[in-house]
PDB file of N, CA and C in Angstrom:
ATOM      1  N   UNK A   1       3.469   6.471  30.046  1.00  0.00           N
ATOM      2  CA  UNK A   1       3.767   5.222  29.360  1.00  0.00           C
ATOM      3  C   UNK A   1       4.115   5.485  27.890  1.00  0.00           C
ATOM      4  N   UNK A   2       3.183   6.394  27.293  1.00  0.00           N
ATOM      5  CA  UNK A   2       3.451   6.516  25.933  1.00  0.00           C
ATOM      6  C   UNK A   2       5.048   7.136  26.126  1.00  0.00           C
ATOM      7  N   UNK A   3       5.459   8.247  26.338  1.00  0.00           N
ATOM      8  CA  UNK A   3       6.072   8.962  26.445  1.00  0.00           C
ATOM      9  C   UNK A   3       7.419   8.607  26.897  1.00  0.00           C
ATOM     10  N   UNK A   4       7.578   7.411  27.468  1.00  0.00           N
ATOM     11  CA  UNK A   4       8.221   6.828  27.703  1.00  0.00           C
ATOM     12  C   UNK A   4       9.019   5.418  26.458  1.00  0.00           C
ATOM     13  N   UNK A   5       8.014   5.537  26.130  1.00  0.00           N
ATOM     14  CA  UNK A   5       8.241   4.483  24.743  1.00  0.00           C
ATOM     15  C   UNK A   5       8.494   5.457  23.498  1.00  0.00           C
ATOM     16  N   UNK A   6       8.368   6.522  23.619  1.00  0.00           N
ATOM     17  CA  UNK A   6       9.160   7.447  22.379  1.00  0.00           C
ATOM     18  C   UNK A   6      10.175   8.017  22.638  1.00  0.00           C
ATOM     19  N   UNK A   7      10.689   7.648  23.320  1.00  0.00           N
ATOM     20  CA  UNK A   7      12.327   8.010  24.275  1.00  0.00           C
ATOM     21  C   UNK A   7      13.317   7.667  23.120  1.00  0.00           C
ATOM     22  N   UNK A   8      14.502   7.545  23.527  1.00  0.00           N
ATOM     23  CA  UNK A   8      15.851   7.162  22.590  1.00  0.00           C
ATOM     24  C   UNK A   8      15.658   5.838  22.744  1.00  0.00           C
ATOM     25  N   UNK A   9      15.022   5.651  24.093  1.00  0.00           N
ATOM     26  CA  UNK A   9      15.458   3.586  25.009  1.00  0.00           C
ATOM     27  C   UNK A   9      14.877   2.790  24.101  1.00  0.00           C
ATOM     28  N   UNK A  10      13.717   3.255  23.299  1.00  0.00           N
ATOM     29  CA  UNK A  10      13.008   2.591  21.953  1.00  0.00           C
ATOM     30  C   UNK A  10      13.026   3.358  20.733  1.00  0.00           C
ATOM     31  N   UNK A  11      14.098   3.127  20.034  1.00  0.00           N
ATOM     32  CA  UNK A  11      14.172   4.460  18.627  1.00  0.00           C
ATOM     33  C   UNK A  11      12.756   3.722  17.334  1.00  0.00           C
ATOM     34  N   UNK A  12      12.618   2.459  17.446  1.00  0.00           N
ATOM     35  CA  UNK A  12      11.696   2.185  16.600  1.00  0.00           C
ATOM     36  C   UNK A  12      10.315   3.045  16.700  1.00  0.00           C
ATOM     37  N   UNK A  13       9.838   2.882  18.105  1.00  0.00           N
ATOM     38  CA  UNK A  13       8.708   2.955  18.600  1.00  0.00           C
ATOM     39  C   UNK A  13       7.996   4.423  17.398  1.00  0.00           C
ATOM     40  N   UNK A  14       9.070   5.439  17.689  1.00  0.00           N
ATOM     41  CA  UNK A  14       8.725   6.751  16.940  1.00  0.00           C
ATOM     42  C   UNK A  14       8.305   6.023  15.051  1.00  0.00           C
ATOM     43  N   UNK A  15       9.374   5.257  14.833  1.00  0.00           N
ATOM     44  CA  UNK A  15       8.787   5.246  13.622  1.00  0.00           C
ATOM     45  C   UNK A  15       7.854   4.790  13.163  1.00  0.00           C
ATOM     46  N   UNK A  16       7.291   3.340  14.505  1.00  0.00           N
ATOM     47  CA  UNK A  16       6.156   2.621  14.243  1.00  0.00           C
ATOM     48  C   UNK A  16       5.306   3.473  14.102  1.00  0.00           C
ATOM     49  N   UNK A  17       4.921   4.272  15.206  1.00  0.00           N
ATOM     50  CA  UNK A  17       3.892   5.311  15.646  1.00  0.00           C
ATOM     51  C   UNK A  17       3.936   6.516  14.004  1.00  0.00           C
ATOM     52  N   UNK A  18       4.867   7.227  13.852  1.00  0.00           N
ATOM     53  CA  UNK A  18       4.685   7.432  12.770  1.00  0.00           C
ATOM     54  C   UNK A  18       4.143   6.978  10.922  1.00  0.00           C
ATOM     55  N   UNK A  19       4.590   5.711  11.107  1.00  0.00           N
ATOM     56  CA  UNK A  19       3.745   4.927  10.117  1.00  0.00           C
ATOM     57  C   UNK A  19       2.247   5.062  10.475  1.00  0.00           C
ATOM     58  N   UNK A  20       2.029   4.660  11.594  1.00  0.00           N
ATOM     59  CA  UNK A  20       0.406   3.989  11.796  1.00  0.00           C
ATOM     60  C   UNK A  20      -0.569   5.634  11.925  1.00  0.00           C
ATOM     61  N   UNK A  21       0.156   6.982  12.221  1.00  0.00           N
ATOM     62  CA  UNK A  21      -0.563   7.896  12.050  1.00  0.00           C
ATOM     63  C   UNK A  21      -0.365   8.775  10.543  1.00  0.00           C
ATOM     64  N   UNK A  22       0.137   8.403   9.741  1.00  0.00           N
ATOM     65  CA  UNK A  22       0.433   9.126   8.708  1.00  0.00           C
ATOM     66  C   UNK A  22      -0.692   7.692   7.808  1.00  0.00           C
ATOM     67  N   UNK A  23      -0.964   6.251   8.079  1.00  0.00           N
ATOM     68  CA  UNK A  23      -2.012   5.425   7.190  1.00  0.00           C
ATOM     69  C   UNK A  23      -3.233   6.193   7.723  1.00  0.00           C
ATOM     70  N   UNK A  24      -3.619   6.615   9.612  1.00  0.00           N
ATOM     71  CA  UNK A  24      -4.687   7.181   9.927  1.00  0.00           C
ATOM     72  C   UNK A  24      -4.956   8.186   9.402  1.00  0.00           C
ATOM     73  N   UNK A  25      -4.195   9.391   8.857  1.00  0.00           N
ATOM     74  CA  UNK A  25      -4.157  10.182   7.992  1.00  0.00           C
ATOM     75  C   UNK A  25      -4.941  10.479   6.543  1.00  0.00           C
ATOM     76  N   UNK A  26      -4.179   9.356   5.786  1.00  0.00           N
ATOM     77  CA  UNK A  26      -4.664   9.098   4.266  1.00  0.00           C
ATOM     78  C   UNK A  26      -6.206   8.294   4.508  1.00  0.00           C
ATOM     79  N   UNK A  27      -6.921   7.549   5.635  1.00  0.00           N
ATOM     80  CA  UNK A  27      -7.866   7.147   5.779  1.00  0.00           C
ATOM     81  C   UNK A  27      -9.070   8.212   5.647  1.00  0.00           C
ATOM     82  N   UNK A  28      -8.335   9.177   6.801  1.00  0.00           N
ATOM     83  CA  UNK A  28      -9.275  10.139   7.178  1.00  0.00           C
ATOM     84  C   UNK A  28      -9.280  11.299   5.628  1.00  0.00           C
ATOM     85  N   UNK A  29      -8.360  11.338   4.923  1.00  0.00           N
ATOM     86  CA  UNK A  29      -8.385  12.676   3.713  1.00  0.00           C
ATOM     87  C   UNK A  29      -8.813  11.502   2.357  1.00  0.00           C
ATOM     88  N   UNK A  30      -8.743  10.476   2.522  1.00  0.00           N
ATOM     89  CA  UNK A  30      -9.825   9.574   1.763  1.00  0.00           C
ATOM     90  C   UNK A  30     -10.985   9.336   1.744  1.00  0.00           C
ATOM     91  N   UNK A  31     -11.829   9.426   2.975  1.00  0.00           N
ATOM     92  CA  UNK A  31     -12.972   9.455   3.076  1.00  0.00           C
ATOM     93  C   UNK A  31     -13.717  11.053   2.706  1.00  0.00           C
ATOM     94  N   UNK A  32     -12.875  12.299   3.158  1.00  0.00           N
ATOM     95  CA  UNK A  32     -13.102  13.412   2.602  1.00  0.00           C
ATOM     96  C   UNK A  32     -12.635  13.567   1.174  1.00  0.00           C
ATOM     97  N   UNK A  33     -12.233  12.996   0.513  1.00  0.00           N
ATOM     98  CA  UNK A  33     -11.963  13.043  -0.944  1.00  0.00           C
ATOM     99  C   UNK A  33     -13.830  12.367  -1.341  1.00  0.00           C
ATOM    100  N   UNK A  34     -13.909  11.122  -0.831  1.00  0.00           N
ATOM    101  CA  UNK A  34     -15.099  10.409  -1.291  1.00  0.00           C
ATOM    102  C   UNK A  34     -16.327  11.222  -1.052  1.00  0.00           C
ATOM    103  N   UNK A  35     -16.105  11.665   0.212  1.00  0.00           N
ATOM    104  CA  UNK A  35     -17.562  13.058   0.563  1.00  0.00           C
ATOM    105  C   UNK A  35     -17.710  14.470  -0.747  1.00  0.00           C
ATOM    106  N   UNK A  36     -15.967  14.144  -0.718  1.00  0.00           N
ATOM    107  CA  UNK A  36     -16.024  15.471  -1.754  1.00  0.00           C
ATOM    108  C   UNK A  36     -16.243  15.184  -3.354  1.00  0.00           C
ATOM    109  N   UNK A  37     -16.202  14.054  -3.955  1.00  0.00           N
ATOM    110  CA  UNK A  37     -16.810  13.531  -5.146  1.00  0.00           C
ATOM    111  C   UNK A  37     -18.122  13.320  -5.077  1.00  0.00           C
ATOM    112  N   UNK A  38     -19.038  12.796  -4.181  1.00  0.00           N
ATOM    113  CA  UNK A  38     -20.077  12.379  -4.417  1.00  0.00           C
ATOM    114  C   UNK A  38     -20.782  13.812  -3.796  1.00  0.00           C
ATOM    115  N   UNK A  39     -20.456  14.704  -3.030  1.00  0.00           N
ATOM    116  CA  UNK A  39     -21.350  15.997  -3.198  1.00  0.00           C
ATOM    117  C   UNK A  39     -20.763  17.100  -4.353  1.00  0.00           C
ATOM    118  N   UNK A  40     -20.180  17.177  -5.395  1.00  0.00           N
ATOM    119  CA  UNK A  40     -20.038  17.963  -6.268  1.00  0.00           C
ATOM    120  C   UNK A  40     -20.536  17.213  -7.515  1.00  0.00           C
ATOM    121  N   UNK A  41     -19.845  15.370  -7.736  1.00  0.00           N
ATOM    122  CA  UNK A  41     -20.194  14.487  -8.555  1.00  0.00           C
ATOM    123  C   UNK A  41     -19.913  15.130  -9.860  1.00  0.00           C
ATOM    124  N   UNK A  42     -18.617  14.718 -10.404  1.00  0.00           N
ATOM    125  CA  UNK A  42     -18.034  15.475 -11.724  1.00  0.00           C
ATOM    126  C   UNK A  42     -18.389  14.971 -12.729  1.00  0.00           C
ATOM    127  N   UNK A  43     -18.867  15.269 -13.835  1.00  0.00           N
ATOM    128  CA  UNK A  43     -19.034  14.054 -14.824  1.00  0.00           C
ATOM    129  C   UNK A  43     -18.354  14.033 -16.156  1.00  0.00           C
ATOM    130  N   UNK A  44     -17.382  15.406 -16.216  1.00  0.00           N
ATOM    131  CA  UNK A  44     -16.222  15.776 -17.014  1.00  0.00           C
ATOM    132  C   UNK A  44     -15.331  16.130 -16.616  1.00  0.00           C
ATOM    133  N   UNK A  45     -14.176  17.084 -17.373  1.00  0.00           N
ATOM    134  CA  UNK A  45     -12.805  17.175 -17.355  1.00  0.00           C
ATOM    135  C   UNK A  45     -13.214  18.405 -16.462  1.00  0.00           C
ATOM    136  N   UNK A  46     -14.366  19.092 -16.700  1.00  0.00           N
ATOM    137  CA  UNK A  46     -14.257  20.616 -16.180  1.00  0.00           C
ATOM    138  C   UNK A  46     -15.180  20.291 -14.201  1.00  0.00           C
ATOM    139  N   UNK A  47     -15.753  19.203 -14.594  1.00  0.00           N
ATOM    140  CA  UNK A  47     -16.386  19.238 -13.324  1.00  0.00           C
ATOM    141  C   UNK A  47     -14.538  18.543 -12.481  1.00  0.00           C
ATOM    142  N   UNK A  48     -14.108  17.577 -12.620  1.00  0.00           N
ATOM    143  CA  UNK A  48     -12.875  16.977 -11.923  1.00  0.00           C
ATOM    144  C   UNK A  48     -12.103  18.395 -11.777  1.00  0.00           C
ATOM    145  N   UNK A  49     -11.938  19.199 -12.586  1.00  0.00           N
ATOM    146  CA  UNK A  49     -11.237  20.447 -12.399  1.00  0.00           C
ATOM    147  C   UNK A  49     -11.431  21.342 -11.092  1.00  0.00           C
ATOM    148  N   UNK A  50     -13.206  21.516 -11.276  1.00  0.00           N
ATOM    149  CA  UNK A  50     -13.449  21.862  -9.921  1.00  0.00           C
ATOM    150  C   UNK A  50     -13.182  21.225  -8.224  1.00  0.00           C
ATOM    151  N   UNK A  51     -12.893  19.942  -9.060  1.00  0.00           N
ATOM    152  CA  UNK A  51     -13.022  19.423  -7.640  1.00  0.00           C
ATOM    153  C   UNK A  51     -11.386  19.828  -6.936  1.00  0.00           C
ATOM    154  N   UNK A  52     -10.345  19.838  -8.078  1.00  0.00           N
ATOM    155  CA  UNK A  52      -9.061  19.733  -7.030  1.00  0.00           C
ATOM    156  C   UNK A  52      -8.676  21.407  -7.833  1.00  0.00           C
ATOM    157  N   UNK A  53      -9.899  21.946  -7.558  1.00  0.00           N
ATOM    158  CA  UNK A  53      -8.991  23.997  -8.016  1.00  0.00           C
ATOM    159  C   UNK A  53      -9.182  24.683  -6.793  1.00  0.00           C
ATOM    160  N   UNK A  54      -9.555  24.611  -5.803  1.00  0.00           N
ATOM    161  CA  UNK A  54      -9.424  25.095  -4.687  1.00  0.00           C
ATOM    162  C   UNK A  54      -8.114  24.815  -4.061  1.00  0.00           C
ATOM    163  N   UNK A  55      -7.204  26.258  -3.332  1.00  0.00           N
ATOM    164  CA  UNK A  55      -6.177  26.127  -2.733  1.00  0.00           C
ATOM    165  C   UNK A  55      -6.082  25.220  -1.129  1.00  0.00           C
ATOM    166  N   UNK A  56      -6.972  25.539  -0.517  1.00  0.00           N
ATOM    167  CA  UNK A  56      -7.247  24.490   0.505  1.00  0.00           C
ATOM    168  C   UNK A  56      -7.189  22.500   0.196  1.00  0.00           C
ATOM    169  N   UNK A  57      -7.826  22.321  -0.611  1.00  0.00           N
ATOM    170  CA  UNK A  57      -7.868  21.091  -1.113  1.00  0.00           C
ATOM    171  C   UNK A  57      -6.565  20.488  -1.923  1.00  0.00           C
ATOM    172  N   UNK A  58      -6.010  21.005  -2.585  1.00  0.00           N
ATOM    173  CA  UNK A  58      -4.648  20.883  -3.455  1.00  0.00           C
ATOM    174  C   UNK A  58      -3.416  20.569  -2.299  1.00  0.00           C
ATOM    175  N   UNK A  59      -3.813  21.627  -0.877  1.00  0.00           N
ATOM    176  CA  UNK A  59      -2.914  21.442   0.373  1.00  0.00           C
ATOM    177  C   UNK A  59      -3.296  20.320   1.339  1.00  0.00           C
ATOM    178  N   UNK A  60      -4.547  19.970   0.814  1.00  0.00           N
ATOM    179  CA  UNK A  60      -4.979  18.590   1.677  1.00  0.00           C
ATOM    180  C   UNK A  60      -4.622  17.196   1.102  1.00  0.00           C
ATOM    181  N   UNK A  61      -4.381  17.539  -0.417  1.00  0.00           N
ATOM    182  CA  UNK A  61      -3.778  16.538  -0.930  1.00  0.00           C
ATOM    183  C   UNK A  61      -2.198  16.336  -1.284  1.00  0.00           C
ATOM    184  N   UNK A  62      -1.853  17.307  -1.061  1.00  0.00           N
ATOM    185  CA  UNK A  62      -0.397  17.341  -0.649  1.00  0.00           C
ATOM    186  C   UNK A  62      -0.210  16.705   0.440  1.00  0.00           C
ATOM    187  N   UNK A  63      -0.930  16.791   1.447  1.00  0.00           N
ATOM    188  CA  UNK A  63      -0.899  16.348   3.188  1.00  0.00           C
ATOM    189  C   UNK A  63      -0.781  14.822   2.826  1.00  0.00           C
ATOM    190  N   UNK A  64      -1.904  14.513   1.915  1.00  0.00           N
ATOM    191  CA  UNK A  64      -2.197  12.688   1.400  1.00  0.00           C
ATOM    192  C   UNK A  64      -0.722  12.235   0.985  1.00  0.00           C
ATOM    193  N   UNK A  65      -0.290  13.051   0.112  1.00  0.00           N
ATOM    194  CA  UNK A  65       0.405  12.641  -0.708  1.00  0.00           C
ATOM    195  C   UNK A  65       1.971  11.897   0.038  1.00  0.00           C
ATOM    196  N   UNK A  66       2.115  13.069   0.859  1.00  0.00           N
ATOM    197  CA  UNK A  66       3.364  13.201   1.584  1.00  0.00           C
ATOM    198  C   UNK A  66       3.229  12.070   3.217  1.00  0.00           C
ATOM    199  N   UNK A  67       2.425  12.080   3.445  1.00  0.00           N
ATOM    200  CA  UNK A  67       1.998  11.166   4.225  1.00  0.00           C
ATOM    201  C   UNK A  67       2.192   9.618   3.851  1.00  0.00           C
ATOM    202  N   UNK A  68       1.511   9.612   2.529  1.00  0.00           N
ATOM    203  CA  UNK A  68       1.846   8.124   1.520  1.00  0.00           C
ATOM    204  C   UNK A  68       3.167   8.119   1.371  1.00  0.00           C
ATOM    205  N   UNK A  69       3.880   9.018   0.855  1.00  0.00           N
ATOM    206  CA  UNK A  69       5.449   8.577   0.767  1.00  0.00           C
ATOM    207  C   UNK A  69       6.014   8.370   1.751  1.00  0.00           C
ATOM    208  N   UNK A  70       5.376   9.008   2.987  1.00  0.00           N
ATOM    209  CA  UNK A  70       5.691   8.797   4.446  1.00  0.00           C
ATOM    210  C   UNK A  70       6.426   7.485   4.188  1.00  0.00           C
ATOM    211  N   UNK A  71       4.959   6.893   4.456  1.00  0.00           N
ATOM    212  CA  UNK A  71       4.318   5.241   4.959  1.00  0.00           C
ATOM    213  C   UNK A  71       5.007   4.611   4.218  1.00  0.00           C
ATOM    214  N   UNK A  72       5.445   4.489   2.890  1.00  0.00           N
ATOM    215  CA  UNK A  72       5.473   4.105   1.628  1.00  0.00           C
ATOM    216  C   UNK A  72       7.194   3.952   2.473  1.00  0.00           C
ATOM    217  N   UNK A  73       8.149   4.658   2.559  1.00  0.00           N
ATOM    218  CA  UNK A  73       9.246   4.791   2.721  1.00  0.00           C
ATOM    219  C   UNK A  73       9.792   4.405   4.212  1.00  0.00           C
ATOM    220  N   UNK A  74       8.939   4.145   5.037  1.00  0.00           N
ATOM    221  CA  UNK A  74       9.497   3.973   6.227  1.00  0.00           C
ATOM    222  C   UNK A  74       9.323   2.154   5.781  1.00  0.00           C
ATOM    223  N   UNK A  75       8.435   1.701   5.336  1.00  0.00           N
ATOM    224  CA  UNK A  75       7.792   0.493   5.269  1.00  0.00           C
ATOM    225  C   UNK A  75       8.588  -0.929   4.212  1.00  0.00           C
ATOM    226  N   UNK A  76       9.045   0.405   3.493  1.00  0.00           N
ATOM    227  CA  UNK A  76      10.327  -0.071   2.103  1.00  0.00           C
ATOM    228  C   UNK A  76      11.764  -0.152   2.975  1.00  0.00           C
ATOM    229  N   UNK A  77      11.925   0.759   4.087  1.00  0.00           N
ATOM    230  CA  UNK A  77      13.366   0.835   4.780  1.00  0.00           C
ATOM    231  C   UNK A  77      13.342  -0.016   5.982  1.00  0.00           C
ATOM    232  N   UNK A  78      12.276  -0.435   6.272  1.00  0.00           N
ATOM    233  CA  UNK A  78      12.265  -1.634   7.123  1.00  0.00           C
ATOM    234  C   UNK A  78      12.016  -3.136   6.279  1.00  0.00           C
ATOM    235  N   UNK A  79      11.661  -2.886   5.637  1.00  0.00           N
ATOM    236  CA  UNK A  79      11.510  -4.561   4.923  1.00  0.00           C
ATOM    237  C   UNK A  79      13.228  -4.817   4.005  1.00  0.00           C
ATOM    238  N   UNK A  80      13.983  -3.374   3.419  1.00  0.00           N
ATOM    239  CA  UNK A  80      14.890  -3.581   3.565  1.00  0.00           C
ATOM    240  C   UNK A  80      16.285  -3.929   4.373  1.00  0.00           C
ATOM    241  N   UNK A  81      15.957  -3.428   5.908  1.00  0.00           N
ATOM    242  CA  UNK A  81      16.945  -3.332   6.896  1.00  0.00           C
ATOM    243  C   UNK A  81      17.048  -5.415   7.138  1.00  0.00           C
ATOM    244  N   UNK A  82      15.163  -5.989   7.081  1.00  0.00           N
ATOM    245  CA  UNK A  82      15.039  -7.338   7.398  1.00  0.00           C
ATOM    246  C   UNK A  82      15.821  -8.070   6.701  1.00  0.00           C
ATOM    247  N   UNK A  83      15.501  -7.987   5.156  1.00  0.00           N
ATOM    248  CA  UNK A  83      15.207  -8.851   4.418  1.00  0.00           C
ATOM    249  C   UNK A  83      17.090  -8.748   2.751  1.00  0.00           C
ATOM    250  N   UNK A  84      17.483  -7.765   3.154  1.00  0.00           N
ATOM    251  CA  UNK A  84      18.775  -7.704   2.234  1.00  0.00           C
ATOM    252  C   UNK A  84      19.843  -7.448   3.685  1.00  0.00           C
ATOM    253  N   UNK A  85      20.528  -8.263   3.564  1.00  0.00           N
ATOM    254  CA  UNK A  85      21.861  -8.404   4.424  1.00  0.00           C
ATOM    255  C   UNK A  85      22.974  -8.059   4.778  1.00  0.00           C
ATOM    256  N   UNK A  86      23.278  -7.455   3.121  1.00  0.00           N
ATOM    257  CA  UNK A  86      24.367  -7.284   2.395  1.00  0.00           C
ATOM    258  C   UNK A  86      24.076  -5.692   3.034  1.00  0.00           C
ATOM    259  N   UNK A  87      25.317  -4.713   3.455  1.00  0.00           N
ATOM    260  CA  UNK A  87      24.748  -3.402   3.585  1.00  0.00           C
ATOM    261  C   UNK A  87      25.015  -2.832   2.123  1.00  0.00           C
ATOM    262  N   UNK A  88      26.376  -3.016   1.522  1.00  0.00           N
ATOM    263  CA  UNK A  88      25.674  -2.606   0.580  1.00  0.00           C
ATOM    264  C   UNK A  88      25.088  -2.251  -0.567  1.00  0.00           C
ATOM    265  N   UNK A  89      24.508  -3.506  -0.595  1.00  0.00           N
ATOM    266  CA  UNK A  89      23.164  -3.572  -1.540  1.00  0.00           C
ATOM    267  C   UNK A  89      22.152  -2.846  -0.150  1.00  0.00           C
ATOM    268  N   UNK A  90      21.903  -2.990   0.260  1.00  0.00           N
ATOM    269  CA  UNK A  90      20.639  -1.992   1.290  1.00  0.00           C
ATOM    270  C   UNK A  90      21.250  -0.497   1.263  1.00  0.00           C
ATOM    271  N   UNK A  91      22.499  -0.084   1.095  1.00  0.00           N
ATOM    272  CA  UNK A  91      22.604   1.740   0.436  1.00  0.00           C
ATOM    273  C   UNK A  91      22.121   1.742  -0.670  1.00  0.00           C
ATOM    274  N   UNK A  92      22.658   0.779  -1.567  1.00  0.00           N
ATOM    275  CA  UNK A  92      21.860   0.699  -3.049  1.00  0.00           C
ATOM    276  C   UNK A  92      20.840   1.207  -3.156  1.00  0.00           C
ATOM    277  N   UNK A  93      20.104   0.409  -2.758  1.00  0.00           N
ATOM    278  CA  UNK A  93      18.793  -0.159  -2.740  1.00  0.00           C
ATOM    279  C   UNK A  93      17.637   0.854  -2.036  1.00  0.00           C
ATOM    280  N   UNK A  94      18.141   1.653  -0.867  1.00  0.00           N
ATOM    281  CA  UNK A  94      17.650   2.694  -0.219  1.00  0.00           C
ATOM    282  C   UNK A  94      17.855   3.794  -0.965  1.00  0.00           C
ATOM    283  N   UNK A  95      18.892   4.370  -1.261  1.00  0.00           N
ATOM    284  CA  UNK A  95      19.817   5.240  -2.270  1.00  0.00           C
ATOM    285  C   UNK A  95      18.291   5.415  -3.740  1.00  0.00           C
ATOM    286  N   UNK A  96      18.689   4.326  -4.279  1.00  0.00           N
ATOM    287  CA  UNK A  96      17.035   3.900  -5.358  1.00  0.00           C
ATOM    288  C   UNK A  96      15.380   4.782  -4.938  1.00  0.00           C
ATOM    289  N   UNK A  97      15.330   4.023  -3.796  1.00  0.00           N
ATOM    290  CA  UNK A  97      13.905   4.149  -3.003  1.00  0.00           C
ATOM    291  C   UNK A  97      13.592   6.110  -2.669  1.00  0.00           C
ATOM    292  N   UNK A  98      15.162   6.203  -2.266  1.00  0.00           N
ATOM    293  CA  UNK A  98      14.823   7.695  -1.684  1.00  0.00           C
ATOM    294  C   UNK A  98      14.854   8.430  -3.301  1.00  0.00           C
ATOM    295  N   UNK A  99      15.470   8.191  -4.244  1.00  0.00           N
ATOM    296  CA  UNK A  99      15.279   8.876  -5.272  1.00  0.00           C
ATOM    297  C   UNK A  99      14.115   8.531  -6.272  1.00  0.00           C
ATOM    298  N   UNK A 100      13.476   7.905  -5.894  1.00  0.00           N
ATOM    299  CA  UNK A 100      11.773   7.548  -6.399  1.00  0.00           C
ATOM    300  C   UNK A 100      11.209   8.026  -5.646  1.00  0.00           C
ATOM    301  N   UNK A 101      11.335   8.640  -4.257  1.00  0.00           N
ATOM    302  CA  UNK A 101      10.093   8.900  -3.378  1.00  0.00           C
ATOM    303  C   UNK A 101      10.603  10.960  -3.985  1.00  0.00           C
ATOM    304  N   UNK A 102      11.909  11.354  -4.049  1.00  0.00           N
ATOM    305  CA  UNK A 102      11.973  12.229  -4.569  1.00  0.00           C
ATOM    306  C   UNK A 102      11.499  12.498  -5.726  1.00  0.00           C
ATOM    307  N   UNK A 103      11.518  12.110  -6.947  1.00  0.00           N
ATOM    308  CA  UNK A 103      10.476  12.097  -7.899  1.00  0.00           C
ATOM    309  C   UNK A 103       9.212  11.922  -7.690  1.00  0.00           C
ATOM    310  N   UNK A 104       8.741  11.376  -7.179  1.00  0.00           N
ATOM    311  CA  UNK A 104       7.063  11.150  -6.751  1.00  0.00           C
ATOM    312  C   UNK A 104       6.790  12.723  -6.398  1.00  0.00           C
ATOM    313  N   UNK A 105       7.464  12.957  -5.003  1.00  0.00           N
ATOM    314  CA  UNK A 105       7.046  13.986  -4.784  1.00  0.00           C
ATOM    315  C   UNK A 105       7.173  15.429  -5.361  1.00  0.00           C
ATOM    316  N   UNK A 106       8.574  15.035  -6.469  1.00  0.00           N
ATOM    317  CA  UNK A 106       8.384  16.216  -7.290  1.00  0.00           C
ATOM    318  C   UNK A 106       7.208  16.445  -8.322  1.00  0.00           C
ATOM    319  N   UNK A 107       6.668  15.387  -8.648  1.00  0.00           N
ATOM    320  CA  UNK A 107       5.547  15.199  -9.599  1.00  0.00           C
ATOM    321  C   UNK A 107       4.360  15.381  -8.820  1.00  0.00           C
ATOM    322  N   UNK A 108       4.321  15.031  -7.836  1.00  0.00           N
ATOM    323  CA  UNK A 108       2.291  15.249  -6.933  1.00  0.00           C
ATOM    324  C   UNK A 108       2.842  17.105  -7.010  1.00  0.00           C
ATOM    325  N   UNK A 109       3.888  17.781  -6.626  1.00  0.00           N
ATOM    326  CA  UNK A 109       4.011  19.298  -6.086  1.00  0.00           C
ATOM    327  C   UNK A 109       3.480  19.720  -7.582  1.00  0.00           C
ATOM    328  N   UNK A 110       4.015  19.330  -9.000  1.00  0.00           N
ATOM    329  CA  UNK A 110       4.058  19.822 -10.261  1.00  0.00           C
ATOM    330  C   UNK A 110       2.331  19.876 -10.605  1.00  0.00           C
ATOM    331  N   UNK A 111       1.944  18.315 -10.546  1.00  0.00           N
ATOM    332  CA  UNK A 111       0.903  18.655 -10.536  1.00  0.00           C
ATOM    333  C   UNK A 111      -0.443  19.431  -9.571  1.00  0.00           C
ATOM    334  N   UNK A 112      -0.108  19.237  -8.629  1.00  0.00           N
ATOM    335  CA  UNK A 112      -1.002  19.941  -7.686  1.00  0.00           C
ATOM    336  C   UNK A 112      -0.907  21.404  -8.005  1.00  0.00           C
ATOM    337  N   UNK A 113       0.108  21.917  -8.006  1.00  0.00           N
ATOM    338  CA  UNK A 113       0.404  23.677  -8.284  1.00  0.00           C
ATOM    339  C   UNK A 113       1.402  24.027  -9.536  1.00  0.00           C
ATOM    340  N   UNK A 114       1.687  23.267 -10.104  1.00  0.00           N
ATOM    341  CA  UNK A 114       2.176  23.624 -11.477  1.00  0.00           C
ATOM    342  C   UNK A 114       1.122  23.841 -12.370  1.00  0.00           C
ATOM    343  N   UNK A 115       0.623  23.186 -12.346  1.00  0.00           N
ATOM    344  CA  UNK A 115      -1.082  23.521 -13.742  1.00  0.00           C
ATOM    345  C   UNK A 115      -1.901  24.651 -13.287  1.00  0.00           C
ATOM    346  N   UNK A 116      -2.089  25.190 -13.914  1.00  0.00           N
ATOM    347  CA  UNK A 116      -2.921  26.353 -13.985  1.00  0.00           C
ATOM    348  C   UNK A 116      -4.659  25.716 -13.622  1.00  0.00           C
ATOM    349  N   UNK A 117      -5.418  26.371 -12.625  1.00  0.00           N
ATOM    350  CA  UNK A 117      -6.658  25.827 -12.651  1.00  0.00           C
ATOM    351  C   UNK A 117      -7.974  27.213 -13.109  1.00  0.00           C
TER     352      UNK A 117
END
């Protein structure tokens, strides 16, 4: 059944499903962010340091990050496909969106592994 609904015969289905596991995602590396503040509990610049200087963790928040722009971008390209008519103003307008989600993500990569820890 599933498998059948991620076929070509439903092209949405993949993206729904992709939205709703990339929010299950940021749920689940949110609640391990919260486990991981309240058992180290930073109370300066050098304790917060510790928390995101591990290479494992910096790649788990990359996972967050990219996941959010996921969600963030599938969610912006469907409320655009609804809701602007005009196509194009919706290249515009997408054109915009994809070059903010490119900056975003050039900035989470800069900071995550550009700074020295």
């Amino acid at each position: 059944m599933l498998f059948e609904l991620l076929t070509a015969r439903y092209p949405g289905m993949r993206l729904w499903l992709t939205q709703r596991l990339c929010a299950l995602s940021m749920a689940v590396v949110l609640i391990l962010f919260w486990l991981r503040v309240w058992w180290l509990a930073p109370q300066d610049y050098a304790g917060w340091l510790s928390v995101f200087s591990p290479l494992w963790w910096r790649l788990i928040c990359l996972w967050f990050f990219a996941c959010m722009l996921m969600h963030a971008w599938l969610g912006v390209r469907d409320v655009l496909r609804d809701y602007v008519p005009h196509l194009g103003c919706q290249f515009a307008l997408q054109w915009l969106v994809n070059l903010a989600v490119l900056g975003n993500t050039l900035a989470v990569v800069w900071i995550l592994f550009g700074m020295s820890y």
